[in-house]
N, C-alpha and C. Protein backbone atom coordinates (compact mmCIF):
# COMPACT_ATOMS: atom_id res chain seq x y z
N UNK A 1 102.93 50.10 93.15
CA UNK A 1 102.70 48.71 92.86
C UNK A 1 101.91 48.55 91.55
N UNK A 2 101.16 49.08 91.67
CA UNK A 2 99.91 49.25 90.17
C UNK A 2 101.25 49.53 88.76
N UNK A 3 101.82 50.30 88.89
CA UNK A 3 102.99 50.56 87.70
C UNK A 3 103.59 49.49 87.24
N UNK A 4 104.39 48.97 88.79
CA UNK A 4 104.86 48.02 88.23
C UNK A 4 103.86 46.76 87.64
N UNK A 5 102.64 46.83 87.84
CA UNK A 5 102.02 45.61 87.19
C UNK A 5 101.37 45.86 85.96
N UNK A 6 101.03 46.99 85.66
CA UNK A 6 101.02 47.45 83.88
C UNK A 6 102.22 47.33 83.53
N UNK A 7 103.74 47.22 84.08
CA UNK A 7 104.68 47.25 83.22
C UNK A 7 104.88 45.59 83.42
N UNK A 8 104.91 44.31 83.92
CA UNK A 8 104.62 43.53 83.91
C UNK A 8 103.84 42.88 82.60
N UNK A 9 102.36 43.32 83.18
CA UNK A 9 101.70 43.09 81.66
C UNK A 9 101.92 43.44 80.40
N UNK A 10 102.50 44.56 80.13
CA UNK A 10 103.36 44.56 78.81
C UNK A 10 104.24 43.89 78.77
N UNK A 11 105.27 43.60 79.52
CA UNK A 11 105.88 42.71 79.34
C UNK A 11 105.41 40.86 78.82
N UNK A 12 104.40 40.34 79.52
CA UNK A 12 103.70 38.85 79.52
C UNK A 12 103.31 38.96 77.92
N UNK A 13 102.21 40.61 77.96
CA UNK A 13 101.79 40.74 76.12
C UNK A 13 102.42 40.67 75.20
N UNK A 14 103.88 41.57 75.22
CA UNK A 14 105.04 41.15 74.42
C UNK A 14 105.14 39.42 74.22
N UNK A 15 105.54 39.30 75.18
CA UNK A 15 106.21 37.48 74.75
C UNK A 15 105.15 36.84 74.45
N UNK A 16 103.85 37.07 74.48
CA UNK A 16 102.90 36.06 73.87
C UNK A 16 102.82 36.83 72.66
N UNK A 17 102.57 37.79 72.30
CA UNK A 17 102.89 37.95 70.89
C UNK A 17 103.95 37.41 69.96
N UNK A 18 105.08 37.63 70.57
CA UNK A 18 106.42 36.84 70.22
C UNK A 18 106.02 35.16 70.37
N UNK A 19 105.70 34.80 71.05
CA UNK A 19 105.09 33.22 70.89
C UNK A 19 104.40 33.09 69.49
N UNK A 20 103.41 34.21 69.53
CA UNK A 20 102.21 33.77 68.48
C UNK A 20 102.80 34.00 66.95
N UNK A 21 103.97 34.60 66.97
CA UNK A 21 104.77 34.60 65.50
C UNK A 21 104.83 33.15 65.09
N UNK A 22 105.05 32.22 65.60
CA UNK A 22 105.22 31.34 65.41
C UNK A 22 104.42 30.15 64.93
N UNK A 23 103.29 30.73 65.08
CA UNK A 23 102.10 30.33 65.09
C UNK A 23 101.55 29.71 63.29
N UNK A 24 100.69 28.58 62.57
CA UNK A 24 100.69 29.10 61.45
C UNK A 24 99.21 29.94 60.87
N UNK A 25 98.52 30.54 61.81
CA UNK A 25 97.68 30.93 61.58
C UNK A 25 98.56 32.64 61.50
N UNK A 26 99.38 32.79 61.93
CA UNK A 26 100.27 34.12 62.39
C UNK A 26 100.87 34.46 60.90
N UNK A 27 100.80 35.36 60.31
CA UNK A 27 99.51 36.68 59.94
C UNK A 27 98.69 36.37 59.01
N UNK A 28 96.95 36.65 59.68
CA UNK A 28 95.80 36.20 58.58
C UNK A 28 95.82 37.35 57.38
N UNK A 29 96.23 36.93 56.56
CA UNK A 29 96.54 38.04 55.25
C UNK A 29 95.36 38.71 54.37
N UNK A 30 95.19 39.62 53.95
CA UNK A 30 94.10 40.01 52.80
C UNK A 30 95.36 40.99 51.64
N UNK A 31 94.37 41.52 50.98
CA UNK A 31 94.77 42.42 49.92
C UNK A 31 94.47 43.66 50.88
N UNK A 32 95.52 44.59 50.77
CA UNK A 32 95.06 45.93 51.64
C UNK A 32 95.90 46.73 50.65
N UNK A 33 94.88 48.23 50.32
CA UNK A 33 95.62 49.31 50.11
C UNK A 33 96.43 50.05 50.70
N UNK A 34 98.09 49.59 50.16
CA UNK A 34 99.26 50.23 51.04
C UNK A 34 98.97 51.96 51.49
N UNK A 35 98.73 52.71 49.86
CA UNK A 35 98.25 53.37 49.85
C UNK A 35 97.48 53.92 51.10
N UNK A 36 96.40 53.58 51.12
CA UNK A 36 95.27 53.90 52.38
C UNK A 36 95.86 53.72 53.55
N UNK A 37 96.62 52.76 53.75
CA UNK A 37 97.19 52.28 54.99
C UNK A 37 98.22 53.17 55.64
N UNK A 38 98.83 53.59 54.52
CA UNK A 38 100.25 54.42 55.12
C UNK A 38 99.52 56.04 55.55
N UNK A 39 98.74 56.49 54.98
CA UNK A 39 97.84 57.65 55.05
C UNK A 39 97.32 57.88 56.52
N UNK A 40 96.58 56.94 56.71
CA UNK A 40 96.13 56.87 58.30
C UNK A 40 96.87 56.77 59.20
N UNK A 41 98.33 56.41 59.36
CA UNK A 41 99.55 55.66 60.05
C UNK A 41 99.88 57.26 61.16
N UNK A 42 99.85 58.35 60.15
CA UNK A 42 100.50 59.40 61.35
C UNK A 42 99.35 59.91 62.23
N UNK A 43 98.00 59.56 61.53
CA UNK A 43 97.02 60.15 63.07
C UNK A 43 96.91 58.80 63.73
N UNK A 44 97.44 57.93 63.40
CA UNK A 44 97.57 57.06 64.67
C UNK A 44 98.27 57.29 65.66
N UNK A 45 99.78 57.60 64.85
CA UNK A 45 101.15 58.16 65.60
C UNK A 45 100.90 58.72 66.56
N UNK A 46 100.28 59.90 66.22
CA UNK A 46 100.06 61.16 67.20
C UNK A 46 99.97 61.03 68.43
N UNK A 47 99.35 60.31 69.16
CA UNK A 47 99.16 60.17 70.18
C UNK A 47 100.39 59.49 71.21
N UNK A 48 101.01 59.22 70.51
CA UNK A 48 102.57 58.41 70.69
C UNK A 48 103.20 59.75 71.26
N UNK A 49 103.60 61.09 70.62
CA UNK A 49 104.14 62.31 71.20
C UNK A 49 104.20 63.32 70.54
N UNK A 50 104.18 64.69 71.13
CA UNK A 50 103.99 65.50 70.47
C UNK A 50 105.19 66.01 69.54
N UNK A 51 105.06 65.29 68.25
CA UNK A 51 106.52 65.62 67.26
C UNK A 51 105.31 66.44 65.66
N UNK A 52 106.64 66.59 65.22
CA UNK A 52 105.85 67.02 63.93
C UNK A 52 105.90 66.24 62.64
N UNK A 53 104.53 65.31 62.73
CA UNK A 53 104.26 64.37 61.75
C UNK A 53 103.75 64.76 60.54
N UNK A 54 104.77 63.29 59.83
CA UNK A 54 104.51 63.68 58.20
C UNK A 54 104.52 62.99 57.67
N UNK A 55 103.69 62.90 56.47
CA UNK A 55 103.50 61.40 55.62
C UNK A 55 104.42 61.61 54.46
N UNK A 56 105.42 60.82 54.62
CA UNK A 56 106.68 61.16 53.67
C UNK A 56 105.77 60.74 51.87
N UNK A 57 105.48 59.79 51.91
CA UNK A 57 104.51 59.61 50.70
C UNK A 57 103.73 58.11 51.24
N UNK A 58 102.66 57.94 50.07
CA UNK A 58 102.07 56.68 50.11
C UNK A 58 102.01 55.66 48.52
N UNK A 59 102.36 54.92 48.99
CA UNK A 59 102.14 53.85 47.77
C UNK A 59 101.23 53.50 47.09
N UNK A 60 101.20 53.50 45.76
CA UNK A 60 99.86 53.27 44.89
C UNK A 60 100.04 51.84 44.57
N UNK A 61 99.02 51.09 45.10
CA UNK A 61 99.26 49.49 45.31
C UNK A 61 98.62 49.06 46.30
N UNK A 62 98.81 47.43 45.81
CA UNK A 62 97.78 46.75 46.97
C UNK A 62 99.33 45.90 46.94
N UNK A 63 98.78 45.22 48.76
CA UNK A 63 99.70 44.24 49.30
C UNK A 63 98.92 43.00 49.88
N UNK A 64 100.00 42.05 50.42
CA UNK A 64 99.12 40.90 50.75
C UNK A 64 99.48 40.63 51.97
N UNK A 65 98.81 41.59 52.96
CA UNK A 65 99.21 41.44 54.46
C UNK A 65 98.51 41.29 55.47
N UNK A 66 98.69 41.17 56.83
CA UNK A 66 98.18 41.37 57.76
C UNK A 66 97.70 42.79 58.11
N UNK A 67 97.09 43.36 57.62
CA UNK A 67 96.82 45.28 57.96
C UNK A 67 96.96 45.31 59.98
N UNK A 68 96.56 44.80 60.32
CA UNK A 68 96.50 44.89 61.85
C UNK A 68 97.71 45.01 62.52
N UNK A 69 98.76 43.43 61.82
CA UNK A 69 100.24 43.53 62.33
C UNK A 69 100.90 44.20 61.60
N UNK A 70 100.70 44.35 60.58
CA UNK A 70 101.71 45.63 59.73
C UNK A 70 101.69 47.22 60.34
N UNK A 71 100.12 47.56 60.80
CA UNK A 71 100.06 48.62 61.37
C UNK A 71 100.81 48.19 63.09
N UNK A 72 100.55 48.04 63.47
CA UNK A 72 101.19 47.31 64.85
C UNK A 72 103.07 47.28 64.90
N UNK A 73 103.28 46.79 63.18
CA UNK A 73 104.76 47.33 63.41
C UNK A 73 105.44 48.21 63.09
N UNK A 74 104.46 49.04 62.35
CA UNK A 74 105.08 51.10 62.32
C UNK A 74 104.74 51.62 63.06
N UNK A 75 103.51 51.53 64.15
CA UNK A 75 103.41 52.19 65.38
C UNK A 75 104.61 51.66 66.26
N UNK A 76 105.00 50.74 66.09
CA UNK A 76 105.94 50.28 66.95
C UNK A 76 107.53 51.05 66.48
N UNK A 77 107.33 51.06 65.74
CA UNK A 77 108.87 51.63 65.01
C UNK A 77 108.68 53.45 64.96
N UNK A 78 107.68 54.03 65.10
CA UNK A 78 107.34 55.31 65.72
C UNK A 78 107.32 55.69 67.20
N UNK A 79 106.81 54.47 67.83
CA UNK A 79 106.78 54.93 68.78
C UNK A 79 108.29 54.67 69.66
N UNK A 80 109.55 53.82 68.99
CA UNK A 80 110.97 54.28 69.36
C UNK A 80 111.29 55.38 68.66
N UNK A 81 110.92 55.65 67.48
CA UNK A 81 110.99 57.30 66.99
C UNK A 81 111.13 58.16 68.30
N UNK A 82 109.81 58.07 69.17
CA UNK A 82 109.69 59.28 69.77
C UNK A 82 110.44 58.75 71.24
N UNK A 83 110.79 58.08 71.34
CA UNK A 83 111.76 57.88 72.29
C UNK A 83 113.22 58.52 71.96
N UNK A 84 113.44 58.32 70.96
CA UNK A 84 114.99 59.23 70.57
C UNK A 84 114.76 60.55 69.67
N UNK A 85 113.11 60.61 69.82
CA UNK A 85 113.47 62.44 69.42
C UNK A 85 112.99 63.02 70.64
N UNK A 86 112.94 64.82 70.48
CA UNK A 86 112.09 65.28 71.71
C UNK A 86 111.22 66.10 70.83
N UNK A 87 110.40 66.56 71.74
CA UNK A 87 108.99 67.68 71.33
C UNK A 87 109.27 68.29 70.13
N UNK A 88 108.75 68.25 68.99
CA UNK A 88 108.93 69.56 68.04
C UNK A 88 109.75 68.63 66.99
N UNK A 89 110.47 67.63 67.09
CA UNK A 89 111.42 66.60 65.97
C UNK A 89 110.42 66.51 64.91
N UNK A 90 110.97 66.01 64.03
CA UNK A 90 110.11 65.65 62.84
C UNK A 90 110.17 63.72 62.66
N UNK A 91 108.72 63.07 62.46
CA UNK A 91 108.45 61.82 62.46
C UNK A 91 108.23 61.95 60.90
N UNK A 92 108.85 60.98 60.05
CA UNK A 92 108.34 60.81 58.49
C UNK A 92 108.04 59.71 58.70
N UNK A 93 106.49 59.60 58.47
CA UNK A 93 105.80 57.98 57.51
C UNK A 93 105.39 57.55 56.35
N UNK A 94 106.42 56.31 55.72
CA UNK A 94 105.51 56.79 54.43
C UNK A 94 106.33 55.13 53.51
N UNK A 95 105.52 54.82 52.30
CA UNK A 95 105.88 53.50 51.81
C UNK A 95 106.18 53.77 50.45
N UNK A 96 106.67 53.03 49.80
CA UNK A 96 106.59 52.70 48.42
C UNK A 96 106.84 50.97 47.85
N UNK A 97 106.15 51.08 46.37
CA UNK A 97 106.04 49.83 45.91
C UNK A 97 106.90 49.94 44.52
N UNK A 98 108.25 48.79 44.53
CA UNK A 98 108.96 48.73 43.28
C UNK A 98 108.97 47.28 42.90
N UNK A 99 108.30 47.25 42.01
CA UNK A 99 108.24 45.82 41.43
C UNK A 99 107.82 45.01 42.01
N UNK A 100 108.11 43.91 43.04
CA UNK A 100 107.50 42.87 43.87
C UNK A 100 107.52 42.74 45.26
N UNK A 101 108.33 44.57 45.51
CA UNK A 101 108.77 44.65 46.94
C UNK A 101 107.85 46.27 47.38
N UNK A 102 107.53 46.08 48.83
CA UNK A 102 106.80 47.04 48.91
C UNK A 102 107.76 47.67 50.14
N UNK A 103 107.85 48.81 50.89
CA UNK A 103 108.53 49.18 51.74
C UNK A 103 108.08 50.23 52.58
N UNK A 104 107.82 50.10 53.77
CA UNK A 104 107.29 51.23 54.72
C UNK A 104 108.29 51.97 55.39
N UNK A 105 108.65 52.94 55.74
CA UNK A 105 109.71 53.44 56.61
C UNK A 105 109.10 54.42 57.67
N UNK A 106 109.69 55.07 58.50
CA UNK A 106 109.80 55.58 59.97
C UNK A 106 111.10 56.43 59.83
N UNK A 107 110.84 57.52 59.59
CA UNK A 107 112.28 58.55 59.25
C UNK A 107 112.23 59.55 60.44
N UNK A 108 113.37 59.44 61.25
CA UNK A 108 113.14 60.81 62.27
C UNK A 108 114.38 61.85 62.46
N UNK A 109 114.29 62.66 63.12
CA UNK A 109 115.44 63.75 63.30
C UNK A 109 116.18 63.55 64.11
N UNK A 110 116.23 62.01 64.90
CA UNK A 110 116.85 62.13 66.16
C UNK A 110 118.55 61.60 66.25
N UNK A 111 118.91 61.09 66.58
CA UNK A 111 120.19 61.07 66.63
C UNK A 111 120.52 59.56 65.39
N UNK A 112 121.27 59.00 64.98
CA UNK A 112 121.23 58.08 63.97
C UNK A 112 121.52 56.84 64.85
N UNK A 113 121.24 56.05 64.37
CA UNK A 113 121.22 54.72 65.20
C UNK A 113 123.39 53.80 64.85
N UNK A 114 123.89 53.93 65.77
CA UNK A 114 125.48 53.54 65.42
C UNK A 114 125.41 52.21 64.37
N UNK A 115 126.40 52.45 63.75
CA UNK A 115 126.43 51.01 63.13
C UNK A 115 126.78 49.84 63.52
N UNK A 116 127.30 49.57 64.71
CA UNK A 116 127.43 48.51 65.68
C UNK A 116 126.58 48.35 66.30
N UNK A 117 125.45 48.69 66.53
CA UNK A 117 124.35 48.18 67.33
C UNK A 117 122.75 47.60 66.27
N UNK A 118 123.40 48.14 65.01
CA UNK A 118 122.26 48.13 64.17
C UNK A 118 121.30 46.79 64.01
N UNK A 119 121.87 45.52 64.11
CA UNK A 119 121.59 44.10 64.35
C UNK A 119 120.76 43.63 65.65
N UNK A 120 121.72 44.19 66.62
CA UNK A 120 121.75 44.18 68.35
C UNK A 120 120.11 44.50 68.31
N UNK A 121 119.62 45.47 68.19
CA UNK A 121 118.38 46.07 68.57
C UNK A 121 117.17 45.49 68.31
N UNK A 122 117.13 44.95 67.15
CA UNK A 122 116.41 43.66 66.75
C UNK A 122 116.35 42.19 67.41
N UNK A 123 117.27 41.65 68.13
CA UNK A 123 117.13 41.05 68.84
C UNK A 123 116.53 40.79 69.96
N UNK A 124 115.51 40.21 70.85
CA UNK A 124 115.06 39.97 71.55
C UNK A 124 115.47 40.38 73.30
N UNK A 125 115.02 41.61 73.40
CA UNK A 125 115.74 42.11 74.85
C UNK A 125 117.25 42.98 74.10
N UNK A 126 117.56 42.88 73.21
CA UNK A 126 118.52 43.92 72.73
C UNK A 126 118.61 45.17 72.61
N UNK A 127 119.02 46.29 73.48
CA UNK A 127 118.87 47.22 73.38
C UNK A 127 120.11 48.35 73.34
N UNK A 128 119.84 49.68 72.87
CA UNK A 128 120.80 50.67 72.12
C UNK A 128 121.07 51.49 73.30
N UNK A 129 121.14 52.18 72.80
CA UNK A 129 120.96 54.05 74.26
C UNK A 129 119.66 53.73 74.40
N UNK A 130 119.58 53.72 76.20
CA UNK A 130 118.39 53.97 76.69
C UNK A 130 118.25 55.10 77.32
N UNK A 131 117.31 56.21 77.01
CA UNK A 131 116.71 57.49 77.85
C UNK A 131 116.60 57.46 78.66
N UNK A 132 116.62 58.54 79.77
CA UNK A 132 116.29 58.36 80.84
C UNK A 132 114.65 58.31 80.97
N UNK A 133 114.14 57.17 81.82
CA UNK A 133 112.42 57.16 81.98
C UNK A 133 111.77 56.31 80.92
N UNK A 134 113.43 55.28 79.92
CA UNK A 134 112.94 54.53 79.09
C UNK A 134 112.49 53.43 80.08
N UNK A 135 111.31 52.32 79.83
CA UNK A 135 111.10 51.66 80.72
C UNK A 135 110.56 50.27 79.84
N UNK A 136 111.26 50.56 78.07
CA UNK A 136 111.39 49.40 77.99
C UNK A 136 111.79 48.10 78.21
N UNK A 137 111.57 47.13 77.39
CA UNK A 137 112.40 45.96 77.62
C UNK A 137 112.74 45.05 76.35
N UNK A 138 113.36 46.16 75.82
CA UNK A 138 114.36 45.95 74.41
C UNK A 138 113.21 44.84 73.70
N UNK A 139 112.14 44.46 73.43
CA UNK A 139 111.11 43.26 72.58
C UNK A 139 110.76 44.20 71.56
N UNK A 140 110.51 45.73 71.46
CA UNK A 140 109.59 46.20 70.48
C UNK A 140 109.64 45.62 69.24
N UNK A 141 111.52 45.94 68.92
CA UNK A 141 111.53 45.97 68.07
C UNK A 141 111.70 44.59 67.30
N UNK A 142 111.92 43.50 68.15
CA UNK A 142 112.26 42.41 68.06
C UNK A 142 111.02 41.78 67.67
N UNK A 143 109.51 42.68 68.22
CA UNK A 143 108.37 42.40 67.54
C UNK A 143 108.27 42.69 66.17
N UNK A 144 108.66 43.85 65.59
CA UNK A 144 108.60 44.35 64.23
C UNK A 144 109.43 43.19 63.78
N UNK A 145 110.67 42.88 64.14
CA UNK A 145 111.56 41.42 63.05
C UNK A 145 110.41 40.78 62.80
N UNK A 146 109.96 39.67 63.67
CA UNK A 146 108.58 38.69 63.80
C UNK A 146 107.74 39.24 62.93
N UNK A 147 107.35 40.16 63.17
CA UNK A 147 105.70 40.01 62.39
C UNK A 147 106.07 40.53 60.67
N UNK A 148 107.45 41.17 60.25
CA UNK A 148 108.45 41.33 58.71
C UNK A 148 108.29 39.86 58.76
N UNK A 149 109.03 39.19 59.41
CA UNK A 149 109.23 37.61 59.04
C UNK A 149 108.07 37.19 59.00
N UNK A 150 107.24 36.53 59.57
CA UNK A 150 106.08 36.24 58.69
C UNK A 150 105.72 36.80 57.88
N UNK A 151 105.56 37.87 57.20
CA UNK A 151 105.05 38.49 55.93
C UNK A 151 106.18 37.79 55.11
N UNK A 152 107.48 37.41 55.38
CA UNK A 152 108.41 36.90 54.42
C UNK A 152 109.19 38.10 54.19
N UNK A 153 109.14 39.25 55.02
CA UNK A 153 110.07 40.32 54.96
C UNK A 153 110.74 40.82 56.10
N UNK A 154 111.92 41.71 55.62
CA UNK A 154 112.66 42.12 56.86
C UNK A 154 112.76 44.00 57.50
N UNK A 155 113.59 43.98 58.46
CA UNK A 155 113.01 45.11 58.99
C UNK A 155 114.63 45.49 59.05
N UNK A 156 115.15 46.73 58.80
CA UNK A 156 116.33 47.04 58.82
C UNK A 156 116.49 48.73 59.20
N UNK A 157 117.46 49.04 59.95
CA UNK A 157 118.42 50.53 59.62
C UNK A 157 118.98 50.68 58.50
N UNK A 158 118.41 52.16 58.08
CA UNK A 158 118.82 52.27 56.41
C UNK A 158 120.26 53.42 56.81
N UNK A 159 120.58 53.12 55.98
CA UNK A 159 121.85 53.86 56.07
C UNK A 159 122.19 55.73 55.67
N UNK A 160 121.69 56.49 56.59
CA UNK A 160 121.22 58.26 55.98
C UNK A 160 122.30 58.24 55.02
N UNK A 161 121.55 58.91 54.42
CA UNK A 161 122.17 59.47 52.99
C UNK A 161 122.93 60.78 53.16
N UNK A 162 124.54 61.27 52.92
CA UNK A 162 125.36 61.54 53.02
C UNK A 162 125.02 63.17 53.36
N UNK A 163 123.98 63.66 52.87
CA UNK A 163 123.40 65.12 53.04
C UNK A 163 122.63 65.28 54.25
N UNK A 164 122.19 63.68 54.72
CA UNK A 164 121.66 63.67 56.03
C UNK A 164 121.99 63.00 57.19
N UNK A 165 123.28 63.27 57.32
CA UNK A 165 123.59 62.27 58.65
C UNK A 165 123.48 62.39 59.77
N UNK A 166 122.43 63.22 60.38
CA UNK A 166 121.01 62.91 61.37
C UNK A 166 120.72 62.26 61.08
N UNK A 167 119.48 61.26 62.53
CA UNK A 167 118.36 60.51 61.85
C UNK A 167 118.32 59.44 62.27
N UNK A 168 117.34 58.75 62.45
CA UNK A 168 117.42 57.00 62.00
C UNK A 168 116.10 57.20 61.00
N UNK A 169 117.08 56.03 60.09
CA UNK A 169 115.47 55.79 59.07
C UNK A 169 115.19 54.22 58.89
N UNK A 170 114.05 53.66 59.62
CA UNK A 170 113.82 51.74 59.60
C UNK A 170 113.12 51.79 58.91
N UNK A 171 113.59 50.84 58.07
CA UNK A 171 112.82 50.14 56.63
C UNK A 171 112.35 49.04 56.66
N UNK A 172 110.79 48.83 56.72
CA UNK A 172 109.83 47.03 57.18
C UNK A 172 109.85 46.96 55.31
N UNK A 173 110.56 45.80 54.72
CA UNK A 173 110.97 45.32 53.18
C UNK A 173 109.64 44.42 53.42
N UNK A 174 108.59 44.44 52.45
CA UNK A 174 107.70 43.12 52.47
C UNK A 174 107.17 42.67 51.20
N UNK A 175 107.50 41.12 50.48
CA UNK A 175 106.93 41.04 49.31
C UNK A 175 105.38 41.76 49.22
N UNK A 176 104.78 42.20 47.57
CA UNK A 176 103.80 42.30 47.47
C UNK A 176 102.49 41.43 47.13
N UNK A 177 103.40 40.16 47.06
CA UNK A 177 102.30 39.06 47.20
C UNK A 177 102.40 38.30 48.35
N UNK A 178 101.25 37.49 48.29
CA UNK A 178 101.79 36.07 49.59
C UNK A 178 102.56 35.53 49.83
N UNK A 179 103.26 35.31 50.96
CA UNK A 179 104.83 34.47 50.61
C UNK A 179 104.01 33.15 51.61
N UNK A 180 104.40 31.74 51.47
CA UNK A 180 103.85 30.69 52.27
C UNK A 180 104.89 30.67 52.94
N UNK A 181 105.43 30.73 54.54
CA UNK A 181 106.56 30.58 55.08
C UNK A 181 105.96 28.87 55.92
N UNK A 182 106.86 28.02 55.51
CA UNK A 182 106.85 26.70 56.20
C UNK A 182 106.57 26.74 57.84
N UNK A 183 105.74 25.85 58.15
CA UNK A 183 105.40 26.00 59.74
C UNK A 183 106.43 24.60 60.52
N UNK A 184 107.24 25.24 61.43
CA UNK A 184 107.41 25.98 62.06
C UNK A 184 108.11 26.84 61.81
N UNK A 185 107.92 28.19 62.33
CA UNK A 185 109.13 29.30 61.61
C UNK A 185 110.10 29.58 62.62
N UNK A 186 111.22 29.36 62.17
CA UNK A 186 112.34 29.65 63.15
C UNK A 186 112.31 31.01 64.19
């Protein structure tokens, strides 16, 4: 009984988070070093599962974000990492900044995400192959859309590159300045 009511409460926490996207106080922004930020991201990971983490690189730059929900949506996009890898896979974290766009990614060894579902998964309760002992409820990632969209950016499956077709690699796209998104946000 206790299980099912921690899985409950993740569930209620999800959708009030998903409520609070909506919100216009939803994300209180500063200047944060991407840099610094992406650095710390895999000893956060860690505890998510035992894979072999790596900081693909970090960005030299500042951004204009929420550090709390930005971190909140690469742990989130790691921690389906380690749902579709097993023990010993390799997790890449790591960002870069080109011109006015900054970009975090989540690169793993595990199987590649189909191209018909690539949309699907992002959606709210949308979900891909589920593991056995998965006990989500398809929102994670539908949290990462939300909290890209308020920053004024998006969250996508990148397409492996032809030498690597293993993998999924998700890309959170976020301007490097403030974007004002009109309240209410769709």
């Amino acid at each position: 009984m206790l299980d099912e009511v921690d899985r409950m409460s993740r569930l209620v926490g999800d959708l009030i988070v998903l409520a609070k996207t909506r919100r216009p106080d939803f994300p209180a922004t500063a200047h944060v070093d991407l840099g610094q930020l992406t650095a710390a991201l895999p000893a956060k990971a860690r505890v998510l599962g035992d894979r072999d983490w790596v900081l693909d690189a970090a960005a030299d730059g500042t951004v204009v974000v929420d550090e709390q929900r930005i971190t909140r949506a690469v742990l989130q996009l790691t921690d389906n990492a380690v749902k579709h890898t097993e023990q010993g896979d390799t997790i890449a974290i790591g960002s870069a900044i080109s011109g006015s766009t900054a970009t975090l990614w989540v690169h793993d060894t595990g199987p590649a995400v189909p191209a018909e579902i690539r949309e699907l998964i992002f959606e709210r309760f949308g979900r891909g192959t589920v593991r056995p002992g998965d006990e989500g409820f398809g929102l994670g990632l539908s949290i990462v859309r939300a909290i890209a969209e308020a920053h004024g950016g998006t969250v996508s499956v990148a397409e492996n590159p032809h030498d690597q077709p293993e993998g999924a690699r998700f890309e959170l796209t976020l301007p490097t300045e403030e974007v004002t998104t009109p309240w209410p946000r769709s």
